[in-house]
PDB file of N, CA and C in Angstrom:
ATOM      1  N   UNK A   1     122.069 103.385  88.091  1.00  0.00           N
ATOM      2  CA  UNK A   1     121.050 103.277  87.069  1.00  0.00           C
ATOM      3  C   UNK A   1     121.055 101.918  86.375  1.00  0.00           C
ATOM      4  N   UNK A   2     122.139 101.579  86.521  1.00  0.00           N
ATOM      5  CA  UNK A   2     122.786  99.960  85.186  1.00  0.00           C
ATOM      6  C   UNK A   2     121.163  98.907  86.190  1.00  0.00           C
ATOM      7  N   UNK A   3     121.621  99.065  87.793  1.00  0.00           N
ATOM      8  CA  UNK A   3     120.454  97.948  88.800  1.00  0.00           C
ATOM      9  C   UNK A   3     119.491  98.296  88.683  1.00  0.00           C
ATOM     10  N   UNK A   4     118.979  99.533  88.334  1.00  0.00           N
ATOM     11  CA  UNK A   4     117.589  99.657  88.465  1.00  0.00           C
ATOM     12  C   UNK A   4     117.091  99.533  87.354  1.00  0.00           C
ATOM     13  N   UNK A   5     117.687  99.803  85.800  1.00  0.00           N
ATOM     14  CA  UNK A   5     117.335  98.892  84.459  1.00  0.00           C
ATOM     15  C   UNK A   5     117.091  97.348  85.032  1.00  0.00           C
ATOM     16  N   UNK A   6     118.216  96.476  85.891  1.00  0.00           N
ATOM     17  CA  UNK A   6     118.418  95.347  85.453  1.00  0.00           C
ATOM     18  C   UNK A   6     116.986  94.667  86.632  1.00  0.00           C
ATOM     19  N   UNK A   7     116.295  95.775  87.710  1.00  0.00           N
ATOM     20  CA  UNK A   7     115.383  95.276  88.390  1.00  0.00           C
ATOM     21  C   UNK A   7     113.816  95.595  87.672  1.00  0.00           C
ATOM     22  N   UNK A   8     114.643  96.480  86.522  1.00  0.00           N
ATOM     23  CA  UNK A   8     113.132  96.870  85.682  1.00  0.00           C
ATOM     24  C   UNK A   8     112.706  95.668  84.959  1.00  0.00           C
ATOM     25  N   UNK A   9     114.074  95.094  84.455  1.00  0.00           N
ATOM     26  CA  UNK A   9     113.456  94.055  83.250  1.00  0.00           C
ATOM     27  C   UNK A   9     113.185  92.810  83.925  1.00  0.00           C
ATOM     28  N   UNK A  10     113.730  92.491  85.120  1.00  0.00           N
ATOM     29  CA  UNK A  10     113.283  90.888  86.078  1.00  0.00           C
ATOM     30  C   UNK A  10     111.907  91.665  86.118  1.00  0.00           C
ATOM     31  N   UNK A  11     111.377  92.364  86.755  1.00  0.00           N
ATOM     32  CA  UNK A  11     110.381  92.461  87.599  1.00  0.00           C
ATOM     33  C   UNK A  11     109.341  93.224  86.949  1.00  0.00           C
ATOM     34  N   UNK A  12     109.410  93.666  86.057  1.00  0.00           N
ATOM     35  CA  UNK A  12     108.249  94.871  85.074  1.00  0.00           C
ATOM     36  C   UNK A  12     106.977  93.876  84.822  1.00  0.00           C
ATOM     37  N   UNK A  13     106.794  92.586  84.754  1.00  0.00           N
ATOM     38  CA  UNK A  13     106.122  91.749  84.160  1.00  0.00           C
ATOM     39  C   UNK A  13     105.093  91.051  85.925  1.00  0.00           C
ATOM     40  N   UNK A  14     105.727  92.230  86.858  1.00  0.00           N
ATOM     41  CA  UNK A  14     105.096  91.362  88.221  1.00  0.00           C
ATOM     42  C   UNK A  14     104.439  92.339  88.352  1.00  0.00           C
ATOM     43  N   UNK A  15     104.167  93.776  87.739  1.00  0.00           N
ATOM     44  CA  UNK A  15     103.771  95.550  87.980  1.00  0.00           C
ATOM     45  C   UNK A  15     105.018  96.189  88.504  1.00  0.00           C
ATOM     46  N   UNK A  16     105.930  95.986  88.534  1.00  0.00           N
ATOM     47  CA  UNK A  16     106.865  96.606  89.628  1.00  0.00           C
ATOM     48  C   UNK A  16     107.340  97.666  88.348  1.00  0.00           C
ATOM     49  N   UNK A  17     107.577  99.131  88.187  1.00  0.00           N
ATOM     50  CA  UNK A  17     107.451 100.377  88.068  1.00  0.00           C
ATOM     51  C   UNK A  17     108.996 100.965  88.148  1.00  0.00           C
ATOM     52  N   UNK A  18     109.557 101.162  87.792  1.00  0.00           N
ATOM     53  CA  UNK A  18     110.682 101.931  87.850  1.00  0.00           C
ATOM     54  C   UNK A  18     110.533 103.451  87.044  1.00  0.00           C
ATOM     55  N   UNK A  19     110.832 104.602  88.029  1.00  0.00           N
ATOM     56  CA  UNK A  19     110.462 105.596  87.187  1.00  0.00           C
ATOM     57  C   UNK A  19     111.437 106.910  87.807  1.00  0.00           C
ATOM     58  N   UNK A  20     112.799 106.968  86.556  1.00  0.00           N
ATOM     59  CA  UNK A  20     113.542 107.932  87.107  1.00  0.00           C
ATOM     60  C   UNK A  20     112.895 109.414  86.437  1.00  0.00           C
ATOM     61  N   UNK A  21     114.074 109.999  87.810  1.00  0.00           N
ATOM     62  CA  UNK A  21     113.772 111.556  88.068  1.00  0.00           C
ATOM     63  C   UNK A  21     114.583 112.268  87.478  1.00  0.00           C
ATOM     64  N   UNK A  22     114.865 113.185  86.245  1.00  0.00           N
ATOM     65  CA  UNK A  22     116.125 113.597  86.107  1.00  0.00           C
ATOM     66  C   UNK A  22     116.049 115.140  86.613  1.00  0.00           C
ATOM     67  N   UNK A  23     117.004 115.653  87.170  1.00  0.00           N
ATOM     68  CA  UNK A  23     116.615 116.713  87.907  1.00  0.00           C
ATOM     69  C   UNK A  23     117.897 117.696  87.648  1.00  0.00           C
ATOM     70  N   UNK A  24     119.221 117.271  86.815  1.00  0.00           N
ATOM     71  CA  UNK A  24     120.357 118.077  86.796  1.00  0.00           C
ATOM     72  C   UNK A  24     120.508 118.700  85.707  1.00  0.00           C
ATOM     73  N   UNK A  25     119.985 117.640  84.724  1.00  0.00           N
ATOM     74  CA  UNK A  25     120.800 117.716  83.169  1.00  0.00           C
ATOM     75  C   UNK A  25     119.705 119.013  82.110  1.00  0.00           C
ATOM     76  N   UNK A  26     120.768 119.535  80.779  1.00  0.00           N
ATOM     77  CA  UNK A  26     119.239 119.667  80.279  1.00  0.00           C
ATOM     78  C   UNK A  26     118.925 118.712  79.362  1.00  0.00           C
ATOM     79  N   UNK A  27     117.415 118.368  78.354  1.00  0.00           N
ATOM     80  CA  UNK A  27     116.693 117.201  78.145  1.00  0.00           C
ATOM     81  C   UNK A  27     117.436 116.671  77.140  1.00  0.00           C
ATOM     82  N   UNK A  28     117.885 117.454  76.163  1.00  0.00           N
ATOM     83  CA  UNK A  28     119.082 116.893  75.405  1.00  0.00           C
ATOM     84  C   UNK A  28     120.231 116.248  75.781  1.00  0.00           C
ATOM     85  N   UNK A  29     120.793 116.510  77.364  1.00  0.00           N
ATOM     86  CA  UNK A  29     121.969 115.888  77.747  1.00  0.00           C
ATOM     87  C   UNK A  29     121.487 114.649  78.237  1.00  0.00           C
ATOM     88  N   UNK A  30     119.956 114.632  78.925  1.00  0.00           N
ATOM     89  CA  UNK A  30     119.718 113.441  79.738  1.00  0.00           C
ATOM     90  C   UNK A  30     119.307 112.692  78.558  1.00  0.00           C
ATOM     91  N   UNK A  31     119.141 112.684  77.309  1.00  0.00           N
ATOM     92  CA  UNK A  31     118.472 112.120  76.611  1.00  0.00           C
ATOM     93  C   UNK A  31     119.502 111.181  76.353  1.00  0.00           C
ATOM     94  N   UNK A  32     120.868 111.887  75.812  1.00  0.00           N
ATOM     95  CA  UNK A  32     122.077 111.251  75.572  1.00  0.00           C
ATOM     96  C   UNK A  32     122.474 109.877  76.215  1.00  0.00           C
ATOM     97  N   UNK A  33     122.506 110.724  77.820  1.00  0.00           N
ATOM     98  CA  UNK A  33     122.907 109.917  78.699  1.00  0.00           C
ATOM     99  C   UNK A  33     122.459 108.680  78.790  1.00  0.00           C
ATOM    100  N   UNK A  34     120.957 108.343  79.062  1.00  0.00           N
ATOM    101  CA  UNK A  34     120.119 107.569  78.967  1.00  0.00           C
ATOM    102  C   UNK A  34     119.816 106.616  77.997  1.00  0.00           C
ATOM    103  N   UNK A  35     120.262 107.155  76.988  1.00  0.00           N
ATOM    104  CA  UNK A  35     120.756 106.283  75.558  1.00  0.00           C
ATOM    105  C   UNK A  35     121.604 105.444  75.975  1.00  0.00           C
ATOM    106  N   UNK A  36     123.023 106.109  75.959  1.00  0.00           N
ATOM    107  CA  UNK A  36     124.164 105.742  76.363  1.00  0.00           C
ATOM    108  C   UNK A  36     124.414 104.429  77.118  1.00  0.00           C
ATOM    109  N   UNK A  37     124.032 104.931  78.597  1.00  0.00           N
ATOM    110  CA  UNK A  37     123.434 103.438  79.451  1.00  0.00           C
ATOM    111  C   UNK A  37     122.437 102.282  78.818  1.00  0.00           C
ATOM    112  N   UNK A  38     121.609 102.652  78.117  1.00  0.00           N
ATOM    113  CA  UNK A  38     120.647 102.042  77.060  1.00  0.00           C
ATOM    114  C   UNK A  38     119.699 101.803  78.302  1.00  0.00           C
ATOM    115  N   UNK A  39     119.103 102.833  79.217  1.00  0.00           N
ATOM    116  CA  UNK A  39     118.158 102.712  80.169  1.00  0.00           C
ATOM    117  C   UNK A  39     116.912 103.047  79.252  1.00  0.00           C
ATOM    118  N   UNK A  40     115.804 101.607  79.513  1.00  0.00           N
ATOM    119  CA  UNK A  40     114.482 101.850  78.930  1.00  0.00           C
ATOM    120  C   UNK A  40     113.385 101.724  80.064  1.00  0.00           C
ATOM    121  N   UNK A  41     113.507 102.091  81.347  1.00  0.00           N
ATOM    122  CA  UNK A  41     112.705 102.721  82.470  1.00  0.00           C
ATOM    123  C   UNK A  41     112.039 103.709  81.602  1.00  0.00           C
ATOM    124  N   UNK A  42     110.947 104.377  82.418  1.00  0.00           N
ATOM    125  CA  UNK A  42     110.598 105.669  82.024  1.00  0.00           C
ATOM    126  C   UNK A  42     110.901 106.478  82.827  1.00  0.00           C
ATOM    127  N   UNK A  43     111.578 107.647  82.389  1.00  0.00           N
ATOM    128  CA  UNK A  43     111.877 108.916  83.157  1.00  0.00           C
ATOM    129  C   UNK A  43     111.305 110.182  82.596  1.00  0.00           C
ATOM    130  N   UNK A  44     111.299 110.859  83.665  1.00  0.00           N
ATOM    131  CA  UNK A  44     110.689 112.643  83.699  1.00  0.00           C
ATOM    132  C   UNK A  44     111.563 113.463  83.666  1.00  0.00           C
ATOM    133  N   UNK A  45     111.199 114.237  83.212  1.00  0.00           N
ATOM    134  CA  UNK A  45     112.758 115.497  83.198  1.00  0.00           C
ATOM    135  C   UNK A  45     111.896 116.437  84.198  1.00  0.00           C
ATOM    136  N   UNK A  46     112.199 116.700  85.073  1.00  0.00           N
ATOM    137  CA  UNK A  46     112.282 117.848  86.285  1.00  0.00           C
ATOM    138  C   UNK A  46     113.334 118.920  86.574  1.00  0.00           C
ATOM    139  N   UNK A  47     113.774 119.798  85.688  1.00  0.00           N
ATOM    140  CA  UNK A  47     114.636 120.490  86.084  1.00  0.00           C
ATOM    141  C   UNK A  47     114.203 121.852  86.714  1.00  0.00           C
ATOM    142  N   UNK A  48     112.809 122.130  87.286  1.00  0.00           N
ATOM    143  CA  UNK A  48     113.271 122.971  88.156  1.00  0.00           C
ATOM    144  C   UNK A  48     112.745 122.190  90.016  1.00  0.00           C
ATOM    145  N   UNK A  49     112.854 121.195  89.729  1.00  0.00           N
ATOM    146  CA  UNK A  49     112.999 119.845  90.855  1.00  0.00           C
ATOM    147  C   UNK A  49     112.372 119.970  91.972  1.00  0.00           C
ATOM    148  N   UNK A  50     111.060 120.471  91.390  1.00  0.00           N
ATOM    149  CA  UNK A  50     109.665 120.424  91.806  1.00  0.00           C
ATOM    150  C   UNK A  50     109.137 119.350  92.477  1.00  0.00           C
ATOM    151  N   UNK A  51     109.427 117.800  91.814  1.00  0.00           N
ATOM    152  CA  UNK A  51     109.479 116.308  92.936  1.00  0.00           C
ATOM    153  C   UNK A  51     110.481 116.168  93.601  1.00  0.00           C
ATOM    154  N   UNK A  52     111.697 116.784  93.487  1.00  0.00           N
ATOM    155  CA  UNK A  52     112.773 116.926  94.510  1.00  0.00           C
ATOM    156  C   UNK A  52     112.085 117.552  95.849  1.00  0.00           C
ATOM    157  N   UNK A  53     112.032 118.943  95.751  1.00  0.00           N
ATOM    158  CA  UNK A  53     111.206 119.330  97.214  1.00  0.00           C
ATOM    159  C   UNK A  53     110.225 118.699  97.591  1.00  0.00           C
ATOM    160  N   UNK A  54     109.207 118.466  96.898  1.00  0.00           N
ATOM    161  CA  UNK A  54     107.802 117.595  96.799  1.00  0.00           C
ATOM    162  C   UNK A  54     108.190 116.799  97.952  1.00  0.00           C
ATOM    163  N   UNK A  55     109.165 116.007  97.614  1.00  0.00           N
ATOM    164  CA  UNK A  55     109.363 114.556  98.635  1.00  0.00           C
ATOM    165  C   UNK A  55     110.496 115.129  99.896  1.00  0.00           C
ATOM    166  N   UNK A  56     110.966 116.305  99.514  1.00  0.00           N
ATOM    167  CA  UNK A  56     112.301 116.226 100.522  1.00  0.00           C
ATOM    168  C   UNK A  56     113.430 115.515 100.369  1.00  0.00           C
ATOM    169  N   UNK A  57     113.701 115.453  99.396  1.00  0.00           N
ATOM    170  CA  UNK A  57     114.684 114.932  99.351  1.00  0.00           C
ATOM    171  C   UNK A  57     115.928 115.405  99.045  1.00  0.00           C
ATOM    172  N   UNK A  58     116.755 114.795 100.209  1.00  0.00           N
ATOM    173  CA  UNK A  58     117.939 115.376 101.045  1.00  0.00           C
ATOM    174  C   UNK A  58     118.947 115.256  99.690  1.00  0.00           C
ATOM    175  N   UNK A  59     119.557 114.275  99.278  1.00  0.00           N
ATOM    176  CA  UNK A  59     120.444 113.844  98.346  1.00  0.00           C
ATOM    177  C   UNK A  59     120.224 113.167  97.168  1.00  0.00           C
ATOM    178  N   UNK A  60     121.105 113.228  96.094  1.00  0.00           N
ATOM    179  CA  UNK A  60     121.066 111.931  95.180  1.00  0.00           C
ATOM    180  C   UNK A  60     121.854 111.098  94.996  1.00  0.00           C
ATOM    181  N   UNK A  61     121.255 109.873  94.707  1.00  0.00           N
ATOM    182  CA  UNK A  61     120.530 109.580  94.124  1.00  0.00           C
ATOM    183  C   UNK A  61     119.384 108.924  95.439  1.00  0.00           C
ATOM    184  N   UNK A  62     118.422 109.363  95.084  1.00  0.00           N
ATOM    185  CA  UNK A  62     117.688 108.514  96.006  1.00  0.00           C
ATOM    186  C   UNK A  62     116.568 107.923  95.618  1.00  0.00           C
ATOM    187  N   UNK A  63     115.840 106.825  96.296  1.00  0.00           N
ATOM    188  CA  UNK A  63     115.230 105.322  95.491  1.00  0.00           C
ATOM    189  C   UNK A  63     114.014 105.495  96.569  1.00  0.00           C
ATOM    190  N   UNK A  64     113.007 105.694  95.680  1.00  0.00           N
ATOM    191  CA  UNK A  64     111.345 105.654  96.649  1.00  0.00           C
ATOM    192  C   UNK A  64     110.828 104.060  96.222  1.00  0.00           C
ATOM    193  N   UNK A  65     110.206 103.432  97.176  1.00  0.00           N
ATOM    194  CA  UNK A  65     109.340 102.598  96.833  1.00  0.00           C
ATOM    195  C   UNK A  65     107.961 102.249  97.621  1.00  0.00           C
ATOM    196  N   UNK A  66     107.362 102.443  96.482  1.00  0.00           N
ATOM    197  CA  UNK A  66     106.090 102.892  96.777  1.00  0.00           C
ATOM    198  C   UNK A  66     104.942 101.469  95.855  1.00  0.00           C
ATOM    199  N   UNK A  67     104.217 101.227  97.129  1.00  0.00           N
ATOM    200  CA  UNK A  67     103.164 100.271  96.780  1.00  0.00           C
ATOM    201  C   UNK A  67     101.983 100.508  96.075  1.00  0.00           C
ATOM    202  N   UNK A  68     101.223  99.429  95.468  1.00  0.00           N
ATOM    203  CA  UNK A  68     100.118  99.806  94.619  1.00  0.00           C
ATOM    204  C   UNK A  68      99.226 100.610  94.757  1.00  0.00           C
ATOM    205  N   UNK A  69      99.070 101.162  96.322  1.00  0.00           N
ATOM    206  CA  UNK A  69      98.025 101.762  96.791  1.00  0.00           C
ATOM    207  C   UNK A  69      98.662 103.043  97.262  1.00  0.00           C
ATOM    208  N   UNK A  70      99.822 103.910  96.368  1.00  0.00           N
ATOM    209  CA  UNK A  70     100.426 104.928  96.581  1.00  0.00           C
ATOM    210  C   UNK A  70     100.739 105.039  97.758  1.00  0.00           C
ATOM    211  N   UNK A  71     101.049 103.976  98.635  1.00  0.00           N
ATOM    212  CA  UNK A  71     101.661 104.363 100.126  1.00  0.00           C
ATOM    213  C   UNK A  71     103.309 104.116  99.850  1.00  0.00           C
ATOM    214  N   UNK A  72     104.103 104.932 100.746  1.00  0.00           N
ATOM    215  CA  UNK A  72     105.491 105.335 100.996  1.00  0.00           C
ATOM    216  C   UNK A  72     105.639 103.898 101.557  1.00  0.00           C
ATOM    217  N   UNK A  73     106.544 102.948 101.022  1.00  0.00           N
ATOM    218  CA  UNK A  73     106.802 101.697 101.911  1.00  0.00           C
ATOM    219  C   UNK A  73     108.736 101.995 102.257  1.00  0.00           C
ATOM    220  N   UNK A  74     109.028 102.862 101.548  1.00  0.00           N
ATOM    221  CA  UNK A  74     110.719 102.915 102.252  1.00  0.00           C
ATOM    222  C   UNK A  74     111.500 104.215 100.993  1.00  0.00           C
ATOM    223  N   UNK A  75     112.232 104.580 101.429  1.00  0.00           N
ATOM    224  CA  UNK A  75     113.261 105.879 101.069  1.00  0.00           C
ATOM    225  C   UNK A  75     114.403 105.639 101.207  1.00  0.00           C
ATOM    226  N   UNK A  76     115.117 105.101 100.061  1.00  0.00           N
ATOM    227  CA  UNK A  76     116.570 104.367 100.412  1.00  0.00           C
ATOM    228  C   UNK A  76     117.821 105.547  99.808  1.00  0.00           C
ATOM    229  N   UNK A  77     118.401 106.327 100.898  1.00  0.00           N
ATOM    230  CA  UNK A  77     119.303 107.484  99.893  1.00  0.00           C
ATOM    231  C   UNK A  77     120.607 106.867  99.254  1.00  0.00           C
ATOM    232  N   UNK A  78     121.300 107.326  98.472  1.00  0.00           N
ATOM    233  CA  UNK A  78     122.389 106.550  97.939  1.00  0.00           C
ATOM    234  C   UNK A  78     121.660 105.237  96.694  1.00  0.00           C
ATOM    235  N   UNK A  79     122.923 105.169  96.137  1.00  0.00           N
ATOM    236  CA  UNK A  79     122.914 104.241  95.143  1.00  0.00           C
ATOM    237  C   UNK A  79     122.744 102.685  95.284  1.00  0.00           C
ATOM    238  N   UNK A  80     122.895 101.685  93.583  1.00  0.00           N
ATOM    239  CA  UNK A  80     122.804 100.404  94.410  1.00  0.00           C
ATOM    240  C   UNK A  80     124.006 100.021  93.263  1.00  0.00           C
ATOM    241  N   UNK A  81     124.918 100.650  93.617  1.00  0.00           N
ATOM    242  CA  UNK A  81     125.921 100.335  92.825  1.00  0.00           C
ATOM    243  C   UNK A  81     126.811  98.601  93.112  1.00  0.00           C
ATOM    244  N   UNK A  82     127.223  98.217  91.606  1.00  0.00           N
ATOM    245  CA  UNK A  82     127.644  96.805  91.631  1.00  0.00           C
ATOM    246  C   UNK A  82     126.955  95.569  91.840  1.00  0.00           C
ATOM    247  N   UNK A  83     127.272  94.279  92.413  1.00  0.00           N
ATOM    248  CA  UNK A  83     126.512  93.048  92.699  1.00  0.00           C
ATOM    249  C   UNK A  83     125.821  93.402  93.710  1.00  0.00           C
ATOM    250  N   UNK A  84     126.517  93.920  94.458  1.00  0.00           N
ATOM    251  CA  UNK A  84     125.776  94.056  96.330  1.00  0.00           C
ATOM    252  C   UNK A  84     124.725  94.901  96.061  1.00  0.00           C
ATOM    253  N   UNK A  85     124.765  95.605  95.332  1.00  0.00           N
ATOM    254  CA  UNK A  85     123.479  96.724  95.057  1.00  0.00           C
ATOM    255  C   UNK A  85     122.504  96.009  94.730  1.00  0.00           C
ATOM    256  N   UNK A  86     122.713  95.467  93.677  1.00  0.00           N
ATOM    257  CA  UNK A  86     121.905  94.718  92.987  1.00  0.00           C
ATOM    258  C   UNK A  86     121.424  94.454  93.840  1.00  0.00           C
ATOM    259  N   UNK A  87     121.794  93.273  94.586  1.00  0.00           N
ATOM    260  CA  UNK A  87     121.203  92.106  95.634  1.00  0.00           C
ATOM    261  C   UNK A  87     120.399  92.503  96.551  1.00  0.00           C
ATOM    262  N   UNK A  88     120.685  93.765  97.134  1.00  0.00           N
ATOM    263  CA  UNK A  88     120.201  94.888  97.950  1.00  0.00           C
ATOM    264  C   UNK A  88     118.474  94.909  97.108  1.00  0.00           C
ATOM    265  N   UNK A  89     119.077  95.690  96.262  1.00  0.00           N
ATOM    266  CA  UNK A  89     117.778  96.249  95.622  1.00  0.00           C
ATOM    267  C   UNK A  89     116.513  94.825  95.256  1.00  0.00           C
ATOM    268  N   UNK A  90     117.250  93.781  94.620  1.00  0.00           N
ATOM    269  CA  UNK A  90     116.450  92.573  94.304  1.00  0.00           C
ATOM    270  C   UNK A  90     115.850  91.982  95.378  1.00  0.00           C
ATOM    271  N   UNK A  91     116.517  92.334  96.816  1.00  0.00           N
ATOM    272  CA  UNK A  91     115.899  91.878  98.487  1.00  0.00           C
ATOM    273  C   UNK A  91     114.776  92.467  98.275  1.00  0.00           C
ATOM    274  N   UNK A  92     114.933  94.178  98.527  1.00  0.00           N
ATOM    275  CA  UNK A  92     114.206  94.885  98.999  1.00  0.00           C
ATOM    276  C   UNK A  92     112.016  94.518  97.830  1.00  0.00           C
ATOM    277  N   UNK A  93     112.678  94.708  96.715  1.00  0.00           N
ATOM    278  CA  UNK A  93     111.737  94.533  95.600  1.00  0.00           C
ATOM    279  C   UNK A  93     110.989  93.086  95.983  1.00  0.00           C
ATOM    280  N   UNK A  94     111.734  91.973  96.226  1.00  0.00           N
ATOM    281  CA  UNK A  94     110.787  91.242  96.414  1.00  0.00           C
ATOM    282  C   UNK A  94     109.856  90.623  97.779  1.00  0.00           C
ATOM    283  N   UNK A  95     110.714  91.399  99.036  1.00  0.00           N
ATOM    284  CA  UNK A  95     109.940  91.703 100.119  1.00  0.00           C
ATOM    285  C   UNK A  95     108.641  92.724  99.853  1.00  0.00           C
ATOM    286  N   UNK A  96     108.939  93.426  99.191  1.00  0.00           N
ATOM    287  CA  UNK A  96     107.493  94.533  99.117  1.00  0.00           C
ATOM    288  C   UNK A  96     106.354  93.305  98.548  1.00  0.00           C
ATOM    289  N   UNK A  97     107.098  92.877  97.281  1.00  0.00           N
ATOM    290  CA  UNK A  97     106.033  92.076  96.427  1.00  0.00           C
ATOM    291  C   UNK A  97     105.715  90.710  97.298  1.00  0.00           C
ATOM    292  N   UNK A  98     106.014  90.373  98.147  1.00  0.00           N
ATOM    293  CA  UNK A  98     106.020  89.070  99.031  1.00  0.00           C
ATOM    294  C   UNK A  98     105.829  87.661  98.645  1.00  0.00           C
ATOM    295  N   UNK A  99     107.405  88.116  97.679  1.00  0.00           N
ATOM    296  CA  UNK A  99     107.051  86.775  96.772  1.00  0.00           C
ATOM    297  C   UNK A  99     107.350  85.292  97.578  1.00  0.00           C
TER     298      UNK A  99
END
């Protein structure tokens, strides 16, 4: 969550969208949590994980990215934990955007 705050705030100003799913907690715990990290993405509370099946999705955490024109451009399962994540994730974001 820490990379996908830190790809919200580079990139929020290009349209790029970050929008978590919370699907475990209840809204009081995720609220906490989310504090805590000091994540200012916008997130949904889904707890009976209604966009979980929606998409199929196998595991968490998992990372959709999806282009302006609501098409599926990639489904990355797992995290982007640490530098390498980061870097990962900052690749992937600015290949979509073709900067």
């Amino acid at each position: 969550m820490p990379n996908l705050e830190r790809a919200w705030r580079v990139f929020r100003t290009r349209g790029v969208v970050v929008l978590g799913v919370n699907v475990a907690d209840d809204y009081d715990d995720a609220a906490v949590f989310l504090k805590k990290l000091a994540i200012t993405y916008p997130n949904v509370f889904d707890p009976e994980q209604t966009r979980l099946n929606t998409y199929g999705v196998a595991g968490l955490p998992t990372t959709f990215f999806v282009d302006s024109q609501m098409r599926l451009r990639d489904e990355v399962p797992g995290g982007y934990v640490g530098s390498d994540g980061y870097q990962r994730l900052h690749r992937q974001i600015v290949d979509l955007l073709r900067l």
